[in-house]
Protein backbone atom coordinates (compact mmCIF):
# COMPACT_ATOMS: atom_id res chain seq x y z
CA UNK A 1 111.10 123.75 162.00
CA UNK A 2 114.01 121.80 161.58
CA UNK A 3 113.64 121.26 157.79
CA UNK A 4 113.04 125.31 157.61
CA UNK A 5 116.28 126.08 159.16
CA UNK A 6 118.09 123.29 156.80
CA UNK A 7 116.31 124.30 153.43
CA UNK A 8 117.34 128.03 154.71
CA UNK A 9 120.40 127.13 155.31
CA UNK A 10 121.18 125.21 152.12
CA UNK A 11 119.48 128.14 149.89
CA UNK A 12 121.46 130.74 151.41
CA UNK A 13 124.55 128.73 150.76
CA UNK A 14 124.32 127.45 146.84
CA UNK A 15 123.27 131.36 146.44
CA UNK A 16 126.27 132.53 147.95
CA UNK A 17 128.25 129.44 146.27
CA UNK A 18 126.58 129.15 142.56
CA UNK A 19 126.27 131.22 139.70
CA UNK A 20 124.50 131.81 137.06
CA UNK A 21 126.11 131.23 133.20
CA UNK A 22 125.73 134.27 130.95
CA UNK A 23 122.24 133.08 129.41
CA UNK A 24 120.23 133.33 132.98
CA UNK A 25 120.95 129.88 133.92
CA UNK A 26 122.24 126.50 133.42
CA UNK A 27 121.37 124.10 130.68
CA UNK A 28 120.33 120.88 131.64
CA UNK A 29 121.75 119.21 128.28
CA UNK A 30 124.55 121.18 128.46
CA UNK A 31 125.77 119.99 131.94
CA UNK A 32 124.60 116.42 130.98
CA UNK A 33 127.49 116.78 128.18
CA UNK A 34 130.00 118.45 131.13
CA UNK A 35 129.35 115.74 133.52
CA UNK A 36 132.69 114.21 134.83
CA UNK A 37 133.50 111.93 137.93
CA UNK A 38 134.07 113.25 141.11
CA UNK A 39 135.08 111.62 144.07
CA UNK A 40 133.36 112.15 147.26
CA UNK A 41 136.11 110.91 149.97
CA UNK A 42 133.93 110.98 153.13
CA UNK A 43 131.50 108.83 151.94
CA UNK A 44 133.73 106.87 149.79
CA UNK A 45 131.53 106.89 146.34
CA UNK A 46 131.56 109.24 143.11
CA UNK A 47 129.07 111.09 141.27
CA UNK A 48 129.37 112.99 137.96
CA UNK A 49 128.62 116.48 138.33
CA UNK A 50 128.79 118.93 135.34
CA UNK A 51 131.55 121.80 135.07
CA UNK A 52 134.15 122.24 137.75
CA UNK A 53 133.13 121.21 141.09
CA UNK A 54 134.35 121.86 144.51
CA UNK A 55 134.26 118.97 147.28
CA UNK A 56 134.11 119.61 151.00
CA UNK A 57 132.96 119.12 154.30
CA UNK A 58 129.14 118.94 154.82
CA UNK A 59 126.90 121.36 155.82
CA UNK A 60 124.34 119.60 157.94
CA UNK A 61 125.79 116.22 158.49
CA UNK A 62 128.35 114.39 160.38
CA UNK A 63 129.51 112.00 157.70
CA UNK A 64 129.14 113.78 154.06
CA UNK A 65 130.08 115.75 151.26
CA UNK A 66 128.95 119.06 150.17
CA UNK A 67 129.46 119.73 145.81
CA UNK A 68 129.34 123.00 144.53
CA UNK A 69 129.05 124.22 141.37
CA UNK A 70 128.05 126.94 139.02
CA UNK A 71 125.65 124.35 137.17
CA UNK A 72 124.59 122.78 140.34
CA UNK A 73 124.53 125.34 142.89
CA UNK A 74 125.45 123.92 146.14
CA UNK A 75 124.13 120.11 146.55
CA UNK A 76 125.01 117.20 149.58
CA UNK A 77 125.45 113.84 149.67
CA UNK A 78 125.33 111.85 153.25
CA UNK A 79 124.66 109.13 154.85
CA UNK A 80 121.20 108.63 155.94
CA UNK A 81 120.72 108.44 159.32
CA UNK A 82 117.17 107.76 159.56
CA UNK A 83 116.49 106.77 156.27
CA UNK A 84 112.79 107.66 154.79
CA UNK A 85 110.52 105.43 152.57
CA UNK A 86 108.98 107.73 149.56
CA UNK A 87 106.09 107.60 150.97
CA UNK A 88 107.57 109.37 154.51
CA UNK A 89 109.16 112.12 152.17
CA UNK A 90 106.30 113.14 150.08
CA UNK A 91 104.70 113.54 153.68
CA UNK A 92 107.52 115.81 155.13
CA UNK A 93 107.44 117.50 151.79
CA UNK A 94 103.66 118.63 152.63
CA UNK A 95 105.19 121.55 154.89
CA UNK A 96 106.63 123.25 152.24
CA UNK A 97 103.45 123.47 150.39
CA UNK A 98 105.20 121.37 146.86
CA UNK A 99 104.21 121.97 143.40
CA UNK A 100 105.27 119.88 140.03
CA UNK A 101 106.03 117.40 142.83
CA UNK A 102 107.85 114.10 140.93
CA UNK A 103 108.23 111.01 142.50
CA UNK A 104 109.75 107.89 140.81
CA UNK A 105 111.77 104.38 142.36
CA UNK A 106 114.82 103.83 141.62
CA UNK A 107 116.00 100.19 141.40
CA UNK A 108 118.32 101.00 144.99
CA UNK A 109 116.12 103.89 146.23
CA UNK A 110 113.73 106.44 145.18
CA UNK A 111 114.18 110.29 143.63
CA UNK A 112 111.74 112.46 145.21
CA UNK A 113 111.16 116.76 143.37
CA UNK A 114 109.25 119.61 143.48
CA UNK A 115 109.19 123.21 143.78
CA UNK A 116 107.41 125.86 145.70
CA UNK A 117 107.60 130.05 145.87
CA UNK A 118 109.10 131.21 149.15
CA UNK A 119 109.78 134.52 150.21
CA UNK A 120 112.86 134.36 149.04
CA UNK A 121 111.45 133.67 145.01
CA UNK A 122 111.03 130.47 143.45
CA UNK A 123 112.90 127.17 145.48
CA UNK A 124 113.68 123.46 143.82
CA UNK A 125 113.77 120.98 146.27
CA UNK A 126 115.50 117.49 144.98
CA UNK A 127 115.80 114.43 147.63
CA UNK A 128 117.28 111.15 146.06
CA UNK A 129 118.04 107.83 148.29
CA UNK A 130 120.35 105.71 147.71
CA UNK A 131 120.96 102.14 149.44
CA UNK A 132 125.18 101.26 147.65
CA UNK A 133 127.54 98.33 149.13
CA UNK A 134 124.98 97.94 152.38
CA UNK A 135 124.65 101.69 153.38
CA UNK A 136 121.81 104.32 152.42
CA UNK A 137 122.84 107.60 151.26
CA UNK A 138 121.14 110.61 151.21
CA UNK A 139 121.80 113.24 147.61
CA UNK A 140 119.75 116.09 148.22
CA UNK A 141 119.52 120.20 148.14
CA UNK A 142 117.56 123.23 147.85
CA UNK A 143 118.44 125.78 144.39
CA UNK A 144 116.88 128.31 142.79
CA UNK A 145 116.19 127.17 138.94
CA UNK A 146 114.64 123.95 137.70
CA UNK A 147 117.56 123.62 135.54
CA UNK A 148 120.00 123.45 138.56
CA UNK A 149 117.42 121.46 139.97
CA UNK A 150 117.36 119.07 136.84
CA UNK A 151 121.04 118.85 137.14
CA UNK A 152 121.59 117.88 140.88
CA UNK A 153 119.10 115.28 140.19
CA UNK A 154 120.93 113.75 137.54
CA UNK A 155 124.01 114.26 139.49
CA UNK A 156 122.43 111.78 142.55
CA UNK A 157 121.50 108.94 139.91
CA UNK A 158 124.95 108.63 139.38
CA UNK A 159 126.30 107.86 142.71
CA UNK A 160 128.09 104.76 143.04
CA UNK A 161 131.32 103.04 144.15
C-alpha cells in the first residue's frame, strides 16, 4: 500500500510538473543531445538531465532531491535507506503487475524498468541504485511515456560526484 500511495503520489506530481513538447512527447535522442550537469546539493552528486531542470526538496524522502523537467517529468534521487538487491525489486515490482520489465547491473548498482496500464493510462516505472563515495542512492520515478521513461533512466546512469 505504501508503494501505491508513493507511485500515486509521484504520477500526480510529474503530471502536474512535466509537459509534453509539441510532437506528443519527448525524444529520447533529442534529450540525450540536451543533457547538461546539474547539481543535486542535498545529496551532494550531479546528474545530467536534458532541457532546463528545476532542483528541489524531495517528495518522499528525508535526504534528497526532486528534478523536474519537461523531458523528464518529475524524477528523485535519495539516499537509500533500506537499500534493495535486484532481485528484492523485481519482487516488489510484482504488485504492480510489470510489463517490458528490464533489468540489467550496473558496475555500482543495478537499473531496474517496466511499465504497466493503471487507471490512470499507461505508467513507466524506472528504479536505478547507485552505491558512490560509500553511500547507496536511490534515482527513481513514475511518468507517463517510455520516452520520459528512457530519459530519467539515462539521467540516473549519470550520477556521480
Amino acid at each position: 500500500m505504501k508503494h501505491l500511495a508513493i507511485v500515486v503520489s509521484t504520477f500526480v506530481f510529474a503530471a502536474a510538473c512535466g509537459k509534453k513538447s509539441d510532437d506528443g512527447g519527448s525524444s529520447s535522442a533529442k534529450a540525450t543531445e540536451k543533457a547538461a550537469a546539474t547539481k543535486l546539493p542535498k545529496v551532494g552528486l550531479q546528474i545530467d538531465v536534458p532541457g532546463e531542470a528545476t532542483v528541489g526538496d524531495p517528495i518522499m524522502a528525508d535526504v534528497g532531491n526532486s528534478i523536474n523537467s519537461a523531458d523528464l517529468g518529475a524524477m528523485q534521487v535519495e539516499i537509500f535507506k533500506t537499500p534493495q538487491t535486484l532481485d528484492e525489486a523485481k519482487e516488489d515490482a510484482k504488485m504492480y503487475s510489470p510489463k517490458s520489465v528490464k533489468a540489467d547491473a550496473l558496475a555500482d548498482g543495478w537499473a531496474l524498468s517496466f511499465n504497466n496500464k493503471g487507471s490512470m493510462g499507461e505508467n513507466y516505472f524506472v528504479t536505478v541504485r547507485r552505491d558512490i563515495a560509500g553511500k547507496t542512492y536511490k534515482c527513481w520515478a513514475t511518468v507517463d511515456t517510455k520516452e520520459r521513461g528512457d530519459a530519467v533512466l539515462a539521467a540516473c546512469k549519470t550520477l556521480r560526484k
